[in-house]
C-alpha atoms as a PDB file:
ATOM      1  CA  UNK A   1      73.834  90.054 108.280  1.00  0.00           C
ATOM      2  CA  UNK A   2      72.325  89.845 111.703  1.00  0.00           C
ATOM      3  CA  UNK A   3      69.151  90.971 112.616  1.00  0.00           C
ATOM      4  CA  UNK A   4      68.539  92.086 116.203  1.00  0.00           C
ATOM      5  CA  UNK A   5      65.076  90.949 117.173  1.00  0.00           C
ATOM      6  CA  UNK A   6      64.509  91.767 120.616  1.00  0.00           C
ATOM      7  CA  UNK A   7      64.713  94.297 122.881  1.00  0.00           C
ATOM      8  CA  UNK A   8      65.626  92.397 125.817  1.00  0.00           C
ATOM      9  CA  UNK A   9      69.219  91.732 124.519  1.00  0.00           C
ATOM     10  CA  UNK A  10      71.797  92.371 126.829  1.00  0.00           C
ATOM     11  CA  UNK A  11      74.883  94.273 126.120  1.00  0.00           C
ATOM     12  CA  UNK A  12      77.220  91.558 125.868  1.00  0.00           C
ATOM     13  CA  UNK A  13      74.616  90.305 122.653  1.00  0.00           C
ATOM     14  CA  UNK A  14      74.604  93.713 120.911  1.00  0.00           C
ATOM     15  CA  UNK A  15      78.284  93.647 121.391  1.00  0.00           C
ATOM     16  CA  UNK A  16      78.066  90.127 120.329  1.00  0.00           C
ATOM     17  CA  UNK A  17      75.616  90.754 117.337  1.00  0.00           C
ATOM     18  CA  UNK A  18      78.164  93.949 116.483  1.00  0.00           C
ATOM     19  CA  UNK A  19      81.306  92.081 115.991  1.00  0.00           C
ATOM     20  CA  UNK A  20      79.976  89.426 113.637  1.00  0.00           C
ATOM     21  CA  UNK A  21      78.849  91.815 111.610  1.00  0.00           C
ATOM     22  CA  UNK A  22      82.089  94.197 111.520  1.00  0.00           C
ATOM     23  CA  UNK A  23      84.004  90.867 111.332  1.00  0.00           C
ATOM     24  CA  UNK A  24      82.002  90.141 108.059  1.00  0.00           C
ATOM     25  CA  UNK A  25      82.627  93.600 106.476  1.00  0.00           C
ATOM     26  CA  UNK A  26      86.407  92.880 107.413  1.00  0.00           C
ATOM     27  CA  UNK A  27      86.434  89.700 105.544  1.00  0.00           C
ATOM     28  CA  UNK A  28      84.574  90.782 102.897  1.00  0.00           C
ATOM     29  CA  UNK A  29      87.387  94.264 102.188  1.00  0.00           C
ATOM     30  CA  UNK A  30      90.245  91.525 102.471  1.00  0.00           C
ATOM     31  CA  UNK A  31      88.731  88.883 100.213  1.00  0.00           C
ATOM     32  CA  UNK A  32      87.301  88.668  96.768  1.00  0.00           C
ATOM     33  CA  UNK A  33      85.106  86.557  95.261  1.00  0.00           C
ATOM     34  CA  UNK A  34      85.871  85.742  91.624  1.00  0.00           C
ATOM     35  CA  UNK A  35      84.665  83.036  89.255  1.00  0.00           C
ATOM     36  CA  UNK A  36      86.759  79.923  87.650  1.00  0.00           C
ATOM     37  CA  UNK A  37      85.754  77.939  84.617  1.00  0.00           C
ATOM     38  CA  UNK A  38      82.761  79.585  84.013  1.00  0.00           C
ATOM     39  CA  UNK A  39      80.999  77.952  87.345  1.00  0.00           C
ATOM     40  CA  UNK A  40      82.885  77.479  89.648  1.00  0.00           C
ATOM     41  CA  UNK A  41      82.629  80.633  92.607  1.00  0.00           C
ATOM     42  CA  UNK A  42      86.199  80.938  94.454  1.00  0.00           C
ATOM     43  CA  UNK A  43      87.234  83.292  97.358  1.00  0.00           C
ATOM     44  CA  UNK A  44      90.485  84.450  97.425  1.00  0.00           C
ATOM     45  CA  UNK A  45      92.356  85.490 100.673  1.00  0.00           C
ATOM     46  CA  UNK A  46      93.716  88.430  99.303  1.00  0.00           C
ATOM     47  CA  UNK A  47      93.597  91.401  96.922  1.00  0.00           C
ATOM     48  CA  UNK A  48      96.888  90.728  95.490  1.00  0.00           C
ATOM     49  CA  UNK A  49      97.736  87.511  94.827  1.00  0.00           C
ATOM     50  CA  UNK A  50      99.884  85.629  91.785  1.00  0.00           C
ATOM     51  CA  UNK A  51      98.542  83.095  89.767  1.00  0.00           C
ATOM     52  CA  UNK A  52      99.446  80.096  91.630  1.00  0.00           C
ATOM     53  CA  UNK A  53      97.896  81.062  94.621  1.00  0.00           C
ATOM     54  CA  UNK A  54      94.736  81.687  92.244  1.00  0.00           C
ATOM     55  CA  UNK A  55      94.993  78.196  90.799  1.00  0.00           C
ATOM     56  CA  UNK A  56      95.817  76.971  94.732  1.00  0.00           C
ATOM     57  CA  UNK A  57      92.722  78.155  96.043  1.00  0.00           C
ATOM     58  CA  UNK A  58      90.670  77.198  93.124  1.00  0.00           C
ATOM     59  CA  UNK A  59      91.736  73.801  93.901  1.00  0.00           C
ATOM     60  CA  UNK A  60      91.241  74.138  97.715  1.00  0.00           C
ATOM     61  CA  UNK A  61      87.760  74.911  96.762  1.00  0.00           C
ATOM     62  CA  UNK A  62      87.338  71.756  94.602  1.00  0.00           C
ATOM     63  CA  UNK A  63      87.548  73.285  91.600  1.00  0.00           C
ATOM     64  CA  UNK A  64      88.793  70.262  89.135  1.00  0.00           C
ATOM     65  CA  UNK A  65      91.928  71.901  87.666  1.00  0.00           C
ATOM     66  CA  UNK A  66      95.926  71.296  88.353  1.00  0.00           C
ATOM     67  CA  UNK A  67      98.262  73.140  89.300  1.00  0.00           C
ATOM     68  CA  UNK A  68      99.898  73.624  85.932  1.00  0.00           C
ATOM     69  CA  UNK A  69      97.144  74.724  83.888  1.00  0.00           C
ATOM     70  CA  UNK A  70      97.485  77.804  82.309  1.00  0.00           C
ATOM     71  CA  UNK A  71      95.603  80.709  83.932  1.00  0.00           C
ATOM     72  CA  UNK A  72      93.544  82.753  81.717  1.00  0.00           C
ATOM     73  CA  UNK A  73      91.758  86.508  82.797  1.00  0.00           C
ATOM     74  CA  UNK A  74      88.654  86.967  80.928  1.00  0.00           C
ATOM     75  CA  UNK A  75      88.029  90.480  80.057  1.00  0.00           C
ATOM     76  CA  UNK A  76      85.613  93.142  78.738  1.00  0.00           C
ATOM     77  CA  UNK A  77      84.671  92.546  75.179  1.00  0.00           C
ATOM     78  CA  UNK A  78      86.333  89.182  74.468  1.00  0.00           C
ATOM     79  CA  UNK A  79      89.620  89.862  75.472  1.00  0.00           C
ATOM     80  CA  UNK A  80      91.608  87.708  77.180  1.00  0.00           C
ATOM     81  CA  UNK A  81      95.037  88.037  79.412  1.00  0.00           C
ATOM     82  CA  UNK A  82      97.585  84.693  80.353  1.00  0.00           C
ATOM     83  CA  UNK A  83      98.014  85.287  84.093  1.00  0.00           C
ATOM     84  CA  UNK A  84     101.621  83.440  84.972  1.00  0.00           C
ATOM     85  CA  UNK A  85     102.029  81.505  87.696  1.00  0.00           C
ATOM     86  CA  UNK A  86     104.643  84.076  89.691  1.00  0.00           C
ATOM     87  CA  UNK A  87     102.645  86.952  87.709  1.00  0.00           C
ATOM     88  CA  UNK A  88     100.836  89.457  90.921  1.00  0.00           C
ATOM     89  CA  UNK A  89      97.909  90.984  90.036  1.00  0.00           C
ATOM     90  CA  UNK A  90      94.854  92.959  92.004  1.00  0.00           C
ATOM     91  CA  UNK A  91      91.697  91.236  92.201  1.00  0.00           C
ATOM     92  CA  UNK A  92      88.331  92.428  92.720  1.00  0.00           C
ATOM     93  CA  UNK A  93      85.185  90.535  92.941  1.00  0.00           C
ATOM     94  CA  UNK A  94      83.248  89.568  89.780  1.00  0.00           C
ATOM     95  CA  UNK A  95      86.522  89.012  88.175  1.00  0.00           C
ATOM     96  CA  UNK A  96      86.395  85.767  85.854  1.00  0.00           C
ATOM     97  CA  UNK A  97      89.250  83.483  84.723  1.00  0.00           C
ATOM     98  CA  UNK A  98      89.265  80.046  82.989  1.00  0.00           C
ATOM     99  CA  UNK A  99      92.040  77.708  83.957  1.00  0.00           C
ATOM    100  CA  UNK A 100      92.767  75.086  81.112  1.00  0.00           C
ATOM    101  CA  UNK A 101      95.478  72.034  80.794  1.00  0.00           C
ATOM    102  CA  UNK A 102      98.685  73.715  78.847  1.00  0.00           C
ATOM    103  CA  UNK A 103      98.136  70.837  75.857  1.00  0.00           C
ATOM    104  CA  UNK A 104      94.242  71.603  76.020  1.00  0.00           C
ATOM    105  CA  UNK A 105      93.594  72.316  72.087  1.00  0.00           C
ATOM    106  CA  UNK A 106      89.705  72.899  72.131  1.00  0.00           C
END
C-alpha cells in the first residue's frame, strides 16, 4: 500500500500514488494466492484455471514438481480431491494442494 507523506505532492503524484494502489486491488481480484506442497506460496493468474496450468505455475515459481504429478486439493477435515490435468476449477486464496510423482507410494 502507499502511504502519502507529504502535502506538497503534486497532482500528477496523487494520481501517481492512486493508480498503484487501484492497480494492486486489480491484481489482487484477478489472482489468487494458494499454497503447494505444504510450503511452497504460488500465485495464480486466474480464478479459473485447470490443473495443468496449476502445476505450470507452480513450476514457474520454482516449486520442485513435474508436470505429470498428480494434483491433489486438500480440503476441510482431511479430505482430499484428485484435480486432473484438463479438470477447471475456481480458486480462491488460502486454497492448498499437494502435487506428488504418479508412482510416489509414501
Amino acid at each position: 500500500m502507499v502511504t502519502m507523506t507529504s502535502q506538497n505532492n503534486t497532482t500528477e503524484d496523487l494520481l501517481h500514488d492512486v493508480r498503484g494502489i487501484v492497480d494492486d486491488i486489480v491484481e489482487d481480484l484477478r489472482t489468487s494466492d494458494v499454497i503447494i506442497n505444504e510450503v511452497h506460496k504460488v500465485r495464480l493468474p486466474k480464478h479459473i484455471i485447470t490443473g495443468a496450468e496449476i502445476k505450470r505455475a507452480a513450476i514457474e515459481a520454482g516449486v520442485p514438481i513435474q508436470p505429470d504429478f498428480l494434483l491433489t486439493l486438500e480440503r476441510d477435515g482431511g479430505r482430499e480431491k484428485q484435480i486432473g490435468d484438463n479438470e477447471k476449477i475456481f480458486t480462491v486464496d488460502g486454497m492448498k494442494f499437494t502435487a506428488i510423482s504418479g508412482d510416489d507410494n509414501s
